[in-house]
PDB file of N, CA and C in Angstrom:
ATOM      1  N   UNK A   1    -147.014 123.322 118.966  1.00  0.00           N
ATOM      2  CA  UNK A   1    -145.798 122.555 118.773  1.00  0.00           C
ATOM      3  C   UNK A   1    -146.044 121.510 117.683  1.00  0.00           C
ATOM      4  N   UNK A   2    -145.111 121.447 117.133  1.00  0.00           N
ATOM      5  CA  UNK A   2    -145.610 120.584 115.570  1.00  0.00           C
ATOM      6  C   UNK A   2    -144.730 119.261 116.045  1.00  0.00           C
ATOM      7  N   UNK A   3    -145.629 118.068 115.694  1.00  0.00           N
ATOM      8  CA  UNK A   3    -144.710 116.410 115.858  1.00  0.00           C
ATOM      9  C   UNK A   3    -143.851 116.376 115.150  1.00  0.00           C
ATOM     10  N   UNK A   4    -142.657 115.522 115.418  1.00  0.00           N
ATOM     11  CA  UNK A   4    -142.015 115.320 114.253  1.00  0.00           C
ATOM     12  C   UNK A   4    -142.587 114.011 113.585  1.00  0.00           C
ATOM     13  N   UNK A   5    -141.686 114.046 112.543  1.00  0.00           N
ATOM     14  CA  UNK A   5    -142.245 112.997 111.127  1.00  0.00           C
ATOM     15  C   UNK A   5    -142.026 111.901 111.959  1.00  0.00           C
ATOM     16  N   UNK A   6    -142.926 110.103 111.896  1.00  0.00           N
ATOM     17  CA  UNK A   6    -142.045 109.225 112.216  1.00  0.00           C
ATOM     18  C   UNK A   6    -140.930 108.528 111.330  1.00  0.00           C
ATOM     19  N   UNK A   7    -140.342 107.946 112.315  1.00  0.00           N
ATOM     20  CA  UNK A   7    -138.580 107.803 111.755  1.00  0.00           C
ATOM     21  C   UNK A   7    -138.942 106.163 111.057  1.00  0.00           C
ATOM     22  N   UNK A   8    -138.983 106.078 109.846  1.00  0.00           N
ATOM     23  CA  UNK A   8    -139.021 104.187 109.677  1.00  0.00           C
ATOM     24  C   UNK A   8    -137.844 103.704 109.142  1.00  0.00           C
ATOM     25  N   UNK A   9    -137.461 102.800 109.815  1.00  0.00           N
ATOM     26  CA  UNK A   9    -136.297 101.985 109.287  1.00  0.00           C
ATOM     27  C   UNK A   9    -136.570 100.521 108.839  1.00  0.00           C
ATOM     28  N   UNK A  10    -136.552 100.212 107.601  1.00  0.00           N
ATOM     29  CA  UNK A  10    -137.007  98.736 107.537  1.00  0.00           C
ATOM     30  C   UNK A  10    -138.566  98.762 107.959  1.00  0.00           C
ATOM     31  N   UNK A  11    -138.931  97.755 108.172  1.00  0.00           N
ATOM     32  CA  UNK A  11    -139.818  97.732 109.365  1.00  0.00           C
ATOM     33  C   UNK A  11    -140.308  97.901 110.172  1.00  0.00           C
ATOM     34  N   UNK A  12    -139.528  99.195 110.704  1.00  0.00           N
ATOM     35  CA  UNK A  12    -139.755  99.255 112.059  1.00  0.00           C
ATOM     36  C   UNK A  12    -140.333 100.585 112.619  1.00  0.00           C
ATOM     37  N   UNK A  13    -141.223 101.172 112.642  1.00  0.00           N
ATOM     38  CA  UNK A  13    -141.447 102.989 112.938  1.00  0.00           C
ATOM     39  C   UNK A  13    -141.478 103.347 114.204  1.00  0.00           C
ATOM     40  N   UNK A  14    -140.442 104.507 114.317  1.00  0.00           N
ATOM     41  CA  UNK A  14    -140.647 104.692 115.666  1.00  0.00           C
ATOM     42  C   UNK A  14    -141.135 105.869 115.785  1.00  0.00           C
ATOM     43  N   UNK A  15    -142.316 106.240 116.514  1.00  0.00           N
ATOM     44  CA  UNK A  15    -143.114 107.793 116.317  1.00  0.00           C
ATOM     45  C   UNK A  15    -142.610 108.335 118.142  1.00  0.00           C
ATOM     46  N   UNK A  16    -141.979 109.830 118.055  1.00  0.00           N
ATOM     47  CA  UNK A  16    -141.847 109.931 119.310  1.00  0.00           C
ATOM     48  C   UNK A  16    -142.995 111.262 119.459  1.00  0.00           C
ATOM     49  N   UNK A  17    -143.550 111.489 121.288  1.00  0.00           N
ATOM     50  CA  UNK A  17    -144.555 112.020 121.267  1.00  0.00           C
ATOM     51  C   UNK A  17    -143.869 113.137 122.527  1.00  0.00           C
ATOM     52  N   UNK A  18    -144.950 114.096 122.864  1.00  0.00           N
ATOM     53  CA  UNK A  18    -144.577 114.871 124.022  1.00  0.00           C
ATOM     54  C   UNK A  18    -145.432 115.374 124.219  1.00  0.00           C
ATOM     55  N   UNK A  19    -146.218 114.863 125.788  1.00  0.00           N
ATOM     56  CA  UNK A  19    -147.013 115.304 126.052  1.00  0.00           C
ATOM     57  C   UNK A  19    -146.798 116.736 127.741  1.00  0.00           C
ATOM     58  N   UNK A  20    -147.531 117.101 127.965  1.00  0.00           N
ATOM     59  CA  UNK A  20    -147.117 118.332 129.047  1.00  0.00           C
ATOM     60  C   UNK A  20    -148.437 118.666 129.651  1.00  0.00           C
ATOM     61  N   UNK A  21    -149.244 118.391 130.695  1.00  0.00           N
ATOM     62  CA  UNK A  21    -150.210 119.117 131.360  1.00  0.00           C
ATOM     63  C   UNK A  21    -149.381 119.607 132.711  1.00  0.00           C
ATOM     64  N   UNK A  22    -149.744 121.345 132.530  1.00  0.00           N
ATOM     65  CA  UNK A  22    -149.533 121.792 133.808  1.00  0.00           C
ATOM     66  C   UNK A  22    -150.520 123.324 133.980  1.00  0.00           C
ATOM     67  N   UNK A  23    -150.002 124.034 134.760  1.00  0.00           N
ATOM     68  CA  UNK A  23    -151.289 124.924 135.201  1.00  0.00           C
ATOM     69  C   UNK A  23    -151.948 124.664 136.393  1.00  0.00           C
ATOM     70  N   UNK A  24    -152.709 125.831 136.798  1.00  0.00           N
ATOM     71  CA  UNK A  24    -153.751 125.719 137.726  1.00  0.00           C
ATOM     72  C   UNK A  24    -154.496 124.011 138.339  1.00  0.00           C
ATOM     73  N   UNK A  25    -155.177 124.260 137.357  1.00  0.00           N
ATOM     74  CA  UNK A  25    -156.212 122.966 136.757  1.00  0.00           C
ATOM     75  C   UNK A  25    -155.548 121.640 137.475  1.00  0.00           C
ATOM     76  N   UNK A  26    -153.998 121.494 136.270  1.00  0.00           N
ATOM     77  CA  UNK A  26    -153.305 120.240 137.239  1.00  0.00           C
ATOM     78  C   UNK A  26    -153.120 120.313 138.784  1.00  0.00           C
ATOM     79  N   UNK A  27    -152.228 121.614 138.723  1.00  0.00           N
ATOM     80  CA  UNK A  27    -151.892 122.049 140.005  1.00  0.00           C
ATOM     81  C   UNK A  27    -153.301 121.779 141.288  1.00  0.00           C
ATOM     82  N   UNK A  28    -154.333 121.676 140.461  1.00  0.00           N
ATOM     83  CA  UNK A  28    -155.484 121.758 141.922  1.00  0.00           C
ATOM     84  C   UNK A  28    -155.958 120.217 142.373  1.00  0.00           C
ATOM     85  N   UNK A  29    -155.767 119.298 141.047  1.00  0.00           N
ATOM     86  CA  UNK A  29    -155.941 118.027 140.989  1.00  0.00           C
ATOM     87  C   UNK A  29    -155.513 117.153 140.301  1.00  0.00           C
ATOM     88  N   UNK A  30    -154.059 116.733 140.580  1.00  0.00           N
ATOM     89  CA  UNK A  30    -152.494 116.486 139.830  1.00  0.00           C
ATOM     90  C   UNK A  30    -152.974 114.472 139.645  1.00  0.00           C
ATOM     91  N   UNK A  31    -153.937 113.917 140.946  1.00  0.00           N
ATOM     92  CA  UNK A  31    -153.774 112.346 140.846  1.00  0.00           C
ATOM     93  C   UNK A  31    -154.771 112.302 139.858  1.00  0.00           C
ATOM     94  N   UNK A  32    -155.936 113.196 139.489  1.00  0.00           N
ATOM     95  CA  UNK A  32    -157.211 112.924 138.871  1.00  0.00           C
ATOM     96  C   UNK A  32    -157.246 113.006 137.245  1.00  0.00           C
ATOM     97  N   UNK A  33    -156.199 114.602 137.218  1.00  0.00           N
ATOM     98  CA  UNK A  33    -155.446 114.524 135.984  1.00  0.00           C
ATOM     99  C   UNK A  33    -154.742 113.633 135.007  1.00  0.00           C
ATOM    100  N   UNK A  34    -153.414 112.979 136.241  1.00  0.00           N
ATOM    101  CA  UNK A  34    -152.907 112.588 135.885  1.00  0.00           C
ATOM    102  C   UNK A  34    -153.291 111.071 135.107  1.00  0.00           C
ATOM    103  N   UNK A  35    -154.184 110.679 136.158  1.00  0.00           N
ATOM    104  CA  UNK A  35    -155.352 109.316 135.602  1.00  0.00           C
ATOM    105  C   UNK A  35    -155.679 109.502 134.036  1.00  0.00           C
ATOM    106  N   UNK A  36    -156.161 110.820 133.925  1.00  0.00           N
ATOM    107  CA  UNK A  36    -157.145 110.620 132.575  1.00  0.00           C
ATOM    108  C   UNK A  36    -155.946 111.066 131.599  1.00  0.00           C
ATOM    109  N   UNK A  37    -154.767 111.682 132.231  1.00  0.00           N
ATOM    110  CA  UNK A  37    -153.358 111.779 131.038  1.00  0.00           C
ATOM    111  C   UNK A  37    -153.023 110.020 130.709  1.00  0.00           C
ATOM    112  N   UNK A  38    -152.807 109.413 132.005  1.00  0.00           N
ATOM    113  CA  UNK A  38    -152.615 107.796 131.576  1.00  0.00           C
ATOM    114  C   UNK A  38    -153.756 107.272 130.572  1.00  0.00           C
ATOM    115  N   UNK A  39    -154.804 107.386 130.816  1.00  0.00           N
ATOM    116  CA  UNK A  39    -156.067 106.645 130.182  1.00  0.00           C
ATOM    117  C   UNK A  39    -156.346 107.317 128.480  1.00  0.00           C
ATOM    118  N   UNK A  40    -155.566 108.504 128.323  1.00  0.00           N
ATOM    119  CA  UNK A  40    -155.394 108.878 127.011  1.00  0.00           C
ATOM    120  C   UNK A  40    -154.622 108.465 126.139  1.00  0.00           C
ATOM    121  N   UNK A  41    -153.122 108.234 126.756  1.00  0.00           N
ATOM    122  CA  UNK A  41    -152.146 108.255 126.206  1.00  0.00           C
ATOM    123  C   UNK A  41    -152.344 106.860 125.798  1.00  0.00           C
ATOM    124  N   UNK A  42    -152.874 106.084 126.706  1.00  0.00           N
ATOM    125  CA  UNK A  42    -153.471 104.727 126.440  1.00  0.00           C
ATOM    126  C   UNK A  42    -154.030 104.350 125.037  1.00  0.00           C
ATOM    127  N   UNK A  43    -155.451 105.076 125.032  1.00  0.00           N
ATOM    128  CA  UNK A  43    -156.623 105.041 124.187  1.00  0.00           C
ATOM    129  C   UNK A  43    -155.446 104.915 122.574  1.00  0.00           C
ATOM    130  N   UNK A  44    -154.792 106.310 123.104  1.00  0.00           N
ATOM    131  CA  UNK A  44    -153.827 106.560 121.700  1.00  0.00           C
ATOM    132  C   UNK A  44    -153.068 105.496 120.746  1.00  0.00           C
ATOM    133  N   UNK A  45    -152.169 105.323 122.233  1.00  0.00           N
ATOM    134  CA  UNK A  45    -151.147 104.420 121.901  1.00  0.00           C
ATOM    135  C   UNK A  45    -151.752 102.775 121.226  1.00  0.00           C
ATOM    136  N   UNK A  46    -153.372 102.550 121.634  1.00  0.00           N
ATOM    137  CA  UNK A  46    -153.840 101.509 121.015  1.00  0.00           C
ATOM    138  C   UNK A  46    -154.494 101.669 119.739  1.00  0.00           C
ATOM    139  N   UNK A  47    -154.681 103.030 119.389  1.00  0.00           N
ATOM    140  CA  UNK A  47    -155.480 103.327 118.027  1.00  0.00           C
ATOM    141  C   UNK A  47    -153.930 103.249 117.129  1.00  0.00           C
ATOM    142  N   UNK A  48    -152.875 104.074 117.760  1.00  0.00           N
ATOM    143  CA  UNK A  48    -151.671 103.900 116.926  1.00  0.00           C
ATOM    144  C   UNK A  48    -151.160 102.316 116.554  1.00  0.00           C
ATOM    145  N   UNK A  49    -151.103 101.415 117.291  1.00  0.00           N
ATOM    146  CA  UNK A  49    -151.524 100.030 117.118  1.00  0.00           C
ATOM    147  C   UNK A  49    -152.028  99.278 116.305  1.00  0.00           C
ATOM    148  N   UNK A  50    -153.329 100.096 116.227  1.00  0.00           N
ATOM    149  CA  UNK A  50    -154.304  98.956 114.966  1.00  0.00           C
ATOM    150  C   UNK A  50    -153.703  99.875 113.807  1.00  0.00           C
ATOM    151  N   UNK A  51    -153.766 100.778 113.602  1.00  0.00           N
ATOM    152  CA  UNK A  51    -153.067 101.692 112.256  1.00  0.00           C
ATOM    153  C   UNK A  51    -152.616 100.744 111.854  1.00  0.00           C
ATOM    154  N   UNK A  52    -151.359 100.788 112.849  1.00  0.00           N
ATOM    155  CA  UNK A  52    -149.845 100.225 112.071  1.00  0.00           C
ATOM    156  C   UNK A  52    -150.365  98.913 111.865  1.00  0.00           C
ATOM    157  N   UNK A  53    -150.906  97.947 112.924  1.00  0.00           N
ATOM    158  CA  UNK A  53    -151.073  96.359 112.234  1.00  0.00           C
ATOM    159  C   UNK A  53    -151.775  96.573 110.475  1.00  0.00           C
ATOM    160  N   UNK A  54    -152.312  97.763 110.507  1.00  0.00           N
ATOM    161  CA  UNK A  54    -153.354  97.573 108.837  1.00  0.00           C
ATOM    162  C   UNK A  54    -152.665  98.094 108.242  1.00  0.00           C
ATOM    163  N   UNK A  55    -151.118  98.731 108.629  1.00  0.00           N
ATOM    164  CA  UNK A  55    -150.189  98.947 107.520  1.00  0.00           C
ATOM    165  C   UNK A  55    -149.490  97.501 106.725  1.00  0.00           C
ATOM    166  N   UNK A  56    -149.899  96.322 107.845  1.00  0.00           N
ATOM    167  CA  UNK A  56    -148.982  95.585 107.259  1.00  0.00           C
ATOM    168  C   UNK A  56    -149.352  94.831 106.497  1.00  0.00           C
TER     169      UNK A  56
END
């Protein structure tokens, strides 16, 4: 699945994301998963962060 472009207006960028774990795997251990889906999306969302502050 390809991202789309982010959208900037002015100042302001808004990047939208989509994430999806499912399957077996989840299906066998959905709270343990789901932890390390939070703790990623995390990691991300703070590297996307410093980016943008060194865009400015």
């Amino acid at each position: 699945m390809d991202s789309p472009a982010p959208l900037q207006t002015g100042s302001q960028v808004t990047v939208r994301t989509e994430e999806s774990w499912s399957g077996a795997p989840v299906d066998a251990a959905p709270q343990q998963l789901g932890q390390a889906l939070e703790q990623s999306l995390t990691a991300w969302l703070s590297c996307l962060k410093t980016r943008a502050e060194q865009a400015d």
